[in-house]
Protein backbone atom coordinates (compact mmCIF):
# COMPACT_ATOMS: atom_id res chain seq x y z
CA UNK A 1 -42.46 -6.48 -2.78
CA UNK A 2 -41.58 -6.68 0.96
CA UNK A 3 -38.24 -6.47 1.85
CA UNK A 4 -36.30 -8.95 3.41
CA UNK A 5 -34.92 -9.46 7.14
CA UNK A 6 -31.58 -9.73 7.08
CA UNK A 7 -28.74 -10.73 9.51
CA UNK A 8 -25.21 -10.59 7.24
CA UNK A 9 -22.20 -12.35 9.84
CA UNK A 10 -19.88 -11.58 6.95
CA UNK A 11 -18.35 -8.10 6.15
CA UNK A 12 -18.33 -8.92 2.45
CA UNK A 13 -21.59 -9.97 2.15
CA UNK A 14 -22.95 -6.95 4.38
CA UNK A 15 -21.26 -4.85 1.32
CA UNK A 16 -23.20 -7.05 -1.43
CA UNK A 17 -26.19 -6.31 0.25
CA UNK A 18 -26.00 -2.36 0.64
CA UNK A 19 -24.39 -2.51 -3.45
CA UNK A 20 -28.02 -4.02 -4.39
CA UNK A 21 -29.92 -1.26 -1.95
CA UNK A 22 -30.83 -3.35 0.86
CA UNK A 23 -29.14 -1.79 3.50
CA UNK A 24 -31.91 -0.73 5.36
CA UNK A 25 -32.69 -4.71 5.58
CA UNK A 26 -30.20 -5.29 7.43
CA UNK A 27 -31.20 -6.41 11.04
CA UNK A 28 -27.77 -6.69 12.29
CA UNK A 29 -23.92 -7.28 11.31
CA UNK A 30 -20.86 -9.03 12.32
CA UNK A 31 -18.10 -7.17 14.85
CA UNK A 32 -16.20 -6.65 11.48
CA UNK A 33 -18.63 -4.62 8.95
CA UNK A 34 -17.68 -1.60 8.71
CA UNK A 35 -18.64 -0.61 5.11
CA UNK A 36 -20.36 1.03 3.90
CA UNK A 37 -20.17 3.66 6.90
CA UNK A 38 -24.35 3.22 7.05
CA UNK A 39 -23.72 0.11 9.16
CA UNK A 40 -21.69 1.41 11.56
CA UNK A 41 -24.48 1.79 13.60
CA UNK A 42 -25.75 -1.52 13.08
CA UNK A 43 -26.35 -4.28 15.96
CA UNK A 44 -23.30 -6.49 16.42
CA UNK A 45 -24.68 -10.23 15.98
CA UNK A 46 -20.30 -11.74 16.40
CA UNK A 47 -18.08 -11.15 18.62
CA UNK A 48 -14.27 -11.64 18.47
CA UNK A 49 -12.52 -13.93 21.72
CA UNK A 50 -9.26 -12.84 19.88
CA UNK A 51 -6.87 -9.97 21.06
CA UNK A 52 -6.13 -7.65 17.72
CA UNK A 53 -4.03 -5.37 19.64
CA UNK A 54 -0.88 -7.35 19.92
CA UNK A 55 1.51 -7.57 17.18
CA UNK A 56 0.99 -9.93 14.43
CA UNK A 57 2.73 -12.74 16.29
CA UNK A 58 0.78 -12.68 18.87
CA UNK A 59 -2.05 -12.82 17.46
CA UNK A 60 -1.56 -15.88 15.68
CA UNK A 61 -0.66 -17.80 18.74
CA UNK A 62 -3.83 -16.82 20.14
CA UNK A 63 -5.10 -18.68 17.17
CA UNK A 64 -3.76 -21.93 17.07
CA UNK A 65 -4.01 -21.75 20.51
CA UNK A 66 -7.79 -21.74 20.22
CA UNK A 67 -8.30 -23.97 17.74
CA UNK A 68 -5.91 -26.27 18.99
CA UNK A 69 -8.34 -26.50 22.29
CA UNK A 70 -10.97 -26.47 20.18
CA UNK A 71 -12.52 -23.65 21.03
CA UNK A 72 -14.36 -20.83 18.76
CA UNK A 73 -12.36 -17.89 17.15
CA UNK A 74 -15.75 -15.81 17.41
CA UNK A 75 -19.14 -15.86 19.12
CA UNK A 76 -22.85 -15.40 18.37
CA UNK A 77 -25.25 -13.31 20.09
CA UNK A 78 -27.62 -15.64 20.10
CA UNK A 79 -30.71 -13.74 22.41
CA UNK A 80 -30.23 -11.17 19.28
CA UNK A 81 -30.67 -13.43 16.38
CA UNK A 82 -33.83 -14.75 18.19
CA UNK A 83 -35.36 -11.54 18.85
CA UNK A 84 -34.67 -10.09 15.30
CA UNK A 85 -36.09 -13.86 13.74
CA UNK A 86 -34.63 -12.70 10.16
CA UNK A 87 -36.08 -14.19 7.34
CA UNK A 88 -32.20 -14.56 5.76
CA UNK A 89 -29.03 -15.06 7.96
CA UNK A 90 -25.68 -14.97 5.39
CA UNK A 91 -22.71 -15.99 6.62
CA UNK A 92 -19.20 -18.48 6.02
CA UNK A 93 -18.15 -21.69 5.04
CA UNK A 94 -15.01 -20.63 3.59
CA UNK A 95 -12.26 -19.81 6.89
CA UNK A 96 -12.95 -20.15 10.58
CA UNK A 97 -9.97 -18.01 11.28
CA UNK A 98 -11.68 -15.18 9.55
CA UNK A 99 -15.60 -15.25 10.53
CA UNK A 100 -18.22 -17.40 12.89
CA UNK A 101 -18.25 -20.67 12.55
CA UNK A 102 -20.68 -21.86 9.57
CA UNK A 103 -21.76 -25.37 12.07
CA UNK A 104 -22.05 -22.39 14.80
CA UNK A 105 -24.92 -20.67 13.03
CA UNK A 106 -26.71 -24.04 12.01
CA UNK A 107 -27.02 -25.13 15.35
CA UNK A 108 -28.53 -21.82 16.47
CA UNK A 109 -30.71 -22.03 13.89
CA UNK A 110 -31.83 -24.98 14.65
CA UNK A 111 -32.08 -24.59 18.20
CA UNK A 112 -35.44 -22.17 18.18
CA UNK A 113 -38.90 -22.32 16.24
CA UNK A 114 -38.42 -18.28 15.83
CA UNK A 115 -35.55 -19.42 13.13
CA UNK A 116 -38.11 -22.17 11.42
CA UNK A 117 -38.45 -19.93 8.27
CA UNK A 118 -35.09 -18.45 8.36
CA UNK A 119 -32.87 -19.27 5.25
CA UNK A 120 -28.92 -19.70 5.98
CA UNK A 121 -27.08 -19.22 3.06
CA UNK A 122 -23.02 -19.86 3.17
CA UNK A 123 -20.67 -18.10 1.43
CA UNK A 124 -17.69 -20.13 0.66
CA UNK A 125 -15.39 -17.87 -2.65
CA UNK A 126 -11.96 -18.79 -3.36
CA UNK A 127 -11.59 -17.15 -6.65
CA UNK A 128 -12.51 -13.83 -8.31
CA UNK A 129 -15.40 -15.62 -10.35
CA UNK A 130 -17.21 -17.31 -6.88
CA UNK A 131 -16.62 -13.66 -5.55
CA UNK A 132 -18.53 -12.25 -8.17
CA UNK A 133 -21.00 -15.34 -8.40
CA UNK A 134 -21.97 -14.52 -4.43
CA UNK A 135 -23.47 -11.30 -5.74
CA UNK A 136 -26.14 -13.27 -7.87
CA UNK A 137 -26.05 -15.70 -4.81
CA UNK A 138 -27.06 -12.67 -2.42
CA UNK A 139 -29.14 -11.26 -4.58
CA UNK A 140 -31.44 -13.99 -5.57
CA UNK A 141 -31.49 -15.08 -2.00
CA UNK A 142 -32.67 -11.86 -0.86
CA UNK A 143 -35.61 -11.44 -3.82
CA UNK A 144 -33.38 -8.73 -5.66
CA UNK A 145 -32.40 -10.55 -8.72
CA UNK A 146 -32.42 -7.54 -11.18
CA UNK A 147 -29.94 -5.25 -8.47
CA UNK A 148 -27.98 -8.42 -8.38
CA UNK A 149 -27.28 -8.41 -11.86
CA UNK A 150 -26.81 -4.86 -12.97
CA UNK A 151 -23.93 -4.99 -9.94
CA UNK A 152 -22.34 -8.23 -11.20
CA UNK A 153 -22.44 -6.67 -15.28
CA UNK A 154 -20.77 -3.40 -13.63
CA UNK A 155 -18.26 -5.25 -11.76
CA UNK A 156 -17.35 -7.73 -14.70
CA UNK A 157 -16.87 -5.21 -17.19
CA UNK A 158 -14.69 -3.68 -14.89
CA UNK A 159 -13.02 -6.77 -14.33
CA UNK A 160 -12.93 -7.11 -17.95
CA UNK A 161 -11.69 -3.98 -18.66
CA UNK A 162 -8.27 -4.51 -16.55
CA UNK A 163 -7.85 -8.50 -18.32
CA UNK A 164 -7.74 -7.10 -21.62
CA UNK A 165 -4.78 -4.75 -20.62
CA UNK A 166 -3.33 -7.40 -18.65
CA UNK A 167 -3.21 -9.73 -21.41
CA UNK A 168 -1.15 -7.71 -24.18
CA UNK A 169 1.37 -6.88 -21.60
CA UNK A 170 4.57 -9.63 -22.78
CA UNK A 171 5.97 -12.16 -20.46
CA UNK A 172 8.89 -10.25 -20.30
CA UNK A 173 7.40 -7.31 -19.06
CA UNK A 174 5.28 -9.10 -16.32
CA UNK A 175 6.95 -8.49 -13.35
CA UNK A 176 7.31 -11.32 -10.30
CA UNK A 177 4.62 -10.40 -7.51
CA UNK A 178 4.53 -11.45 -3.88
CA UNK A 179 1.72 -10.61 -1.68
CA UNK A 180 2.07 -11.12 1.71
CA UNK A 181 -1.07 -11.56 4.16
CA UNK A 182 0.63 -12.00 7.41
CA UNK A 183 3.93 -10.53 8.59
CA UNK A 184 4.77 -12.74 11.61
CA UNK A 185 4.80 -15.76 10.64
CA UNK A 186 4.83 -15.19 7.08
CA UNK A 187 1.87 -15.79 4.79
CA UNK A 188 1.66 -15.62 1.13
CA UNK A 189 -1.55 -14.88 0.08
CA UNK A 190 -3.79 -17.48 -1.73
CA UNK A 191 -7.91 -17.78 -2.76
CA UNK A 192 -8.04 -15.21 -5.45
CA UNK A 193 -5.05 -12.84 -4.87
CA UNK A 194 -2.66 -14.72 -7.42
CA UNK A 195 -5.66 -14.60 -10.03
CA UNK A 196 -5.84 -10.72 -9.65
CA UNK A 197 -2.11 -10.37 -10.11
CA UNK A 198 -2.25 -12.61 -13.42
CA UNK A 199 -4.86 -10.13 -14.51
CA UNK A 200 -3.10 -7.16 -13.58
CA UNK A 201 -0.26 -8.39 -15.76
CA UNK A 202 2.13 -9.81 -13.40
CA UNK A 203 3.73 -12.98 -11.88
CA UNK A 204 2.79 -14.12 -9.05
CA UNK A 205 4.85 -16.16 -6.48
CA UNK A 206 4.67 -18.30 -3.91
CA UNK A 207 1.00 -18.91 -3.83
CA UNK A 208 -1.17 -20.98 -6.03
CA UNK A 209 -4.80 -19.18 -6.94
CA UNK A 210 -8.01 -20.97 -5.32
CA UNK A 211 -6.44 -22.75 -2.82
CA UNK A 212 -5.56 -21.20 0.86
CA UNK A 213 -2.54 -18.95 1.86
CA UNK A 214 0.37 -20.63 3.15
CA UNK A 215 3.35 -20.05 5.43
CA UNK A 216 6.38 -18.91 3.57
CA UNK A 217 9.97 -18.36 4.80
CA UNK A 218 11.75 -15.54 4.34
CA UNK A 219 14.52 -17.04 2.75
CA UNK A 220 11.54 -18.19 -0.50
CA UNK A 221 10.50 -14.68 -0.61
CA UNK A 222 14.45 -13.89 -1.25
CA UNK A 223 14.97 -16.72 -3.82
CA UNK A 224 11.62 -15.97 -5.62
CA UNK A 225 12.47 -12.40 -5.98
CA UNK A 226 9.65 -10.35 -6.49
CA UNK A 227 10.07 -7.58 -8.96
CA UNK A 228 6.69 -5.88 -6.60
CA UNK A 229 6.39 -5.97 -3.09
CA UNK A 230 2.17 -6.50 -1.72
CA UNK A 231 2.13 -6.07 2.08
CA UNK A 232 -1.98 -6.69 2.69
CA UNK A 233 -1.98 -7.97 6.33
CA UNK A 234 -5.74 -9.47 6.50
CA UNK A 235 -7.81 -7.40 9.38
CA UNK A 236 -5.28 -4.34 9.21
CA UNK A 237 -6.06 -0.92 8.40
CA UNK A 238 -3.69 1.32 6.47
CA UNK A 239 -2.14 2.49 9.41
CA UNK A 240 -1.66 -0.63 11.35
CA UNK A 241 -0.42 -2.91 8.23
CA UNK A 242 2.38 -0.07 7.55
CA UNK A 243 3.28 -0.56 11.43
CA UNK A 244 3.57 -4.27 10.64
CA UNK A 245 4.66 -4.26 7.80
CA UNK A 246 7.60 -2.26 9.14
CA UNK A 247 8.90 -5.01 10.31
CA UNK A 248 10.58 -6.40 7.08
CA UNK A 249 12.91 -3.65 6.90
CA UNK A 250 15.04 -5.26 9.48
CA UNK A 251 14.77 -8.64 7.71
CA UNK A 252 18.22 -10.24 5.80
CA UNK A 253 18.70 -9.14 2.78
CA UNK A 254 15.59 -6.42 2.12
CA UNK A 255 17.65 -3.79 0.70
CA UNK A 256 18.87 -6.83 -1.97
CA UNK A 257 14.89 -7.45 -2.93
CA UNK A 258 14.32 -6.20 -6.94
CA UNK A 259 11.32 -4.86 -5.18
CA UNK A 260 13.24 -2.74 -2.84
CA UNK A 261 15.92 -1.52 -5.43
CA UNK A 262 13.07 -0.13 -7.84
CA UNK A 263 10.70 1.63 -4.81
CA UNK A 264 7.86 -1.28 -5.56
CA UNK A 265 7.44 -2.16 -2.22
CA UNK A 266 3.61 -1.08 -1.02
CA UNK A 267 1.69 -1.53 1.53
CA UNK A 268 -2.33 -1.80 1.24
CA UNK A 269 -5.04 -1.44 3.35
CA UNK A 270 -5.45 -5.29 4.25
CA UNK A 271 -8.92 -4.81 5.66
CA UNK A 272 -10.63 -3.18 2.83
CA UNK A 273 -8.29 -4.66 0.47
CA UNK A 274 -7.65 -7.56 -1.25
CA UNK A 275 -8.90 -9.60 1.65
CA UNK A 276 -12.47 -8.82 1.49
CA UNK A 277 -14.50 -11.12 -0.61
CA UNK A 278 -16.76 -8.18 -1.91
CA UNK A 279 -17.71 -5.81 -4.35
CA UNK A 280 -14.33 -3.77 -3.31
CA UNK A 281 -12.23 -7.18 -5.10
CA UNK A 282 -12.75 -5.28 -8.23
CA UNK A 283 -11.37 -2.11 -6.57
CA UNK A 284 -8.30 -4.34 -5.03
CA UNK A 285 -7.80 -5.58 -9.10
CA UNK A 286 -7.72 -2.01 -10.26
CA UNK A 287 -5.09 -0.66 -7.71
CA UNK A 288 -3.25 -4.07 -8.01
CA UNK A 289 -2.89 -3.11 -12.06
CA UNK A 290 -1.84 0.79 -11.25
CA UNK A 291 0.66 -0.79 -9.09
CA UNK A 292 2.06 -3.30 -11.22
CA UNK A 293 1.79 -1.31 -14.50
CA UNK A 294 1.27 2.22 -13.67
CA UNK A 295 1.47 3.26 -17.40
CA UNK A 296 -0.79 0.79 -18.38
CA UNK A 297 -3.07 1.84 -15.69
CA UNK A 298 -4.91 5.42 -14.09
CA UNK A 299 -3.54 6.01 -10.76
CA UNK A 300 -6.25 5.21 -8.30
CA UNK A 301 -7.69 8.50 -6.75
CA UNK A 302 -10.32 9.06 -3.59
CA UNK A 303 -10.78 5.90 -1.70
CA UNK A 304 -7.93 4.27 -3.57
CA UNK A 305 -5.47 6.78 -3.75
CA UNK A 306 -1.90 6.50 -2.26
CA UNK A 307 -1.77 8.02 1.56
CA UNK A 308 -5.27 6.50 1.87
CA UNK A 309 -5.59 3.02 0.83
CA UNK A 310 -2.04 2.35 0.14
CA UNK A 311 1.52 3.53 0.38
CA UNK A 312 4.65 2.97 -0.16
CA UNK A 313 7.22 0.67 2.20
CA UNK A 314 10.27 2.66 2.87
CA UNK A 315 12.86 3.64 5.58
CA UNK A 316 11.64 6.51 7.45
């Protein structure tokens, strides 16, 4: 069996298709894959008009200033997709704050005969089951059914695994759980986040699973609560969501959070974490369950462990 061309414009998918061993298929990536470490070396097929070195702030005004003009978050390297002609192109219909344009690709597509036999195929998850479903999606598009499924069995039974702890844990012992995706303005995460926290064995506030994350004042985040602190700013790296994250310590009130009495205030790598719509979900879950019940739950170690893909949010 030959082995496809492929063009992933979506870091989650770009990890599907390495966890089914088609790496080496891979033509090109978006500006934002960077795992496994293999692609790093990758062509870049997207490119961000967005400034990510401001603070948080900033960086949403840049935003809604571009969409409010109309213009695209991101670009496509169009003379590259043309050259490479890949037989599969998978990319986003979810979020065009967080990846190209899904209409953007179409219309390149459609705007060459080297793309006539090239198959688009959108990803669009907004809970943990169209996550894992987008393996089998990948997969099958890509001719590697079998790979597809021994991932998805691995992951659900991992996913499985975690439920079935999450379950026997009593109401009363499920603490209340806000995770926040953006520091400035606020955002409470949505899609799938709430769903792992109800799996982990907690309560989760302030955003409903499937549907998108909203803005949140400050002052709901006080009412609500939360017995655990999640600080996951989507984009961020360890190091930069602690640096923005930071920020709530000077907020009214923090010291008075249940989550800031009992030292359950963390801070997670937003970038590989939580906000990733890949394989990794399952690793998010996992590290979300240590952190809500870590006597339930292993403590995470290598990849996961505290220093590297997570630590905790405290006065210097």
């Amino acid at each position: 069996m030959s082995s496809p061309r492929i063009v992933s414009l979506l870091s989650s998918a770009t990890e599907i298709v390495c966890a089914i061993g088609l790496g080496d298929s891979l033509l090109a990536v978006s500006h934002e894959c960077d795992h496994p470490a293999s692609v790093l070396a990758k062509p870049r097929a997207t490119v961000s008009y967005i400034d990510s070195r401001p603070g948080s702030d900033e960086i949403d005004r840049q935003v809604k200033d571009r969409l409010g003009a109309g213009l695209p978050l991101y670009g496509l390297d169009e003379e590259l997709l043309r050259e490479l002609s890949p037989d599969l192109i998978i990319t986003q219909a979810q979020c065009d704050v967080c990846a190209i344009r899904y209409a953007d690709v179409l219309q390149v597509v459609a705007s060459a005969p080297q793309f006539r036999d090239t198959r688009v195929l959108p990803l669009s998850p907004s809970s943990l089951g169209d996550i894992l479903a987008d393996v089998m999606r990948v997969a099958d598009a890509a001719g590697r059914p079998a790979a597809g499924e021994s991932l998805l069995q691995s992951l659900q039974q991992r996913c499985d695994d975690i439920a079935s702890i999450g379950r026997a844990v009593p109401f009363a012992s499920r603490p209340r759980v806000v995770c926040i995706e953006w520091v400035s303005p606020l955002m409470a995460s949505g899609n799938w986040t709430p769903e792992l926290i109800e799996l982990a064995g907690g309560r989760n506030g302030l955003a409903a699973p499937m549907e998108h994350s909203r803005y949140v004042s400050w002052e709901e985040i006080v009412q609500f609560d939360p017995q655990v602190l999640l600080v996951a700013p989507c984009g961020f790296d360890l190091t930069r969501s602690v640096h923005e994250a930071r920020q709530l310590l000077a907020f009214p009130r923090w010291g008075n959070l249940s989550a800031v009495k009992g030292g359950r205030a963390f801070v997670l790598d937003g970038n590989a974490l939580l906000n990733r719509s890949g394989p990794r979900i399952v690793d998010s879950l996992e590290l979300v369950a240590y952190l809500l019940h870590p006597a339930h739950f292993p403590e995470p170690s290598g990849s996961l462990a505290e220093g590297v893909a997570w630590s905790r949010l405290t006065p210097r």
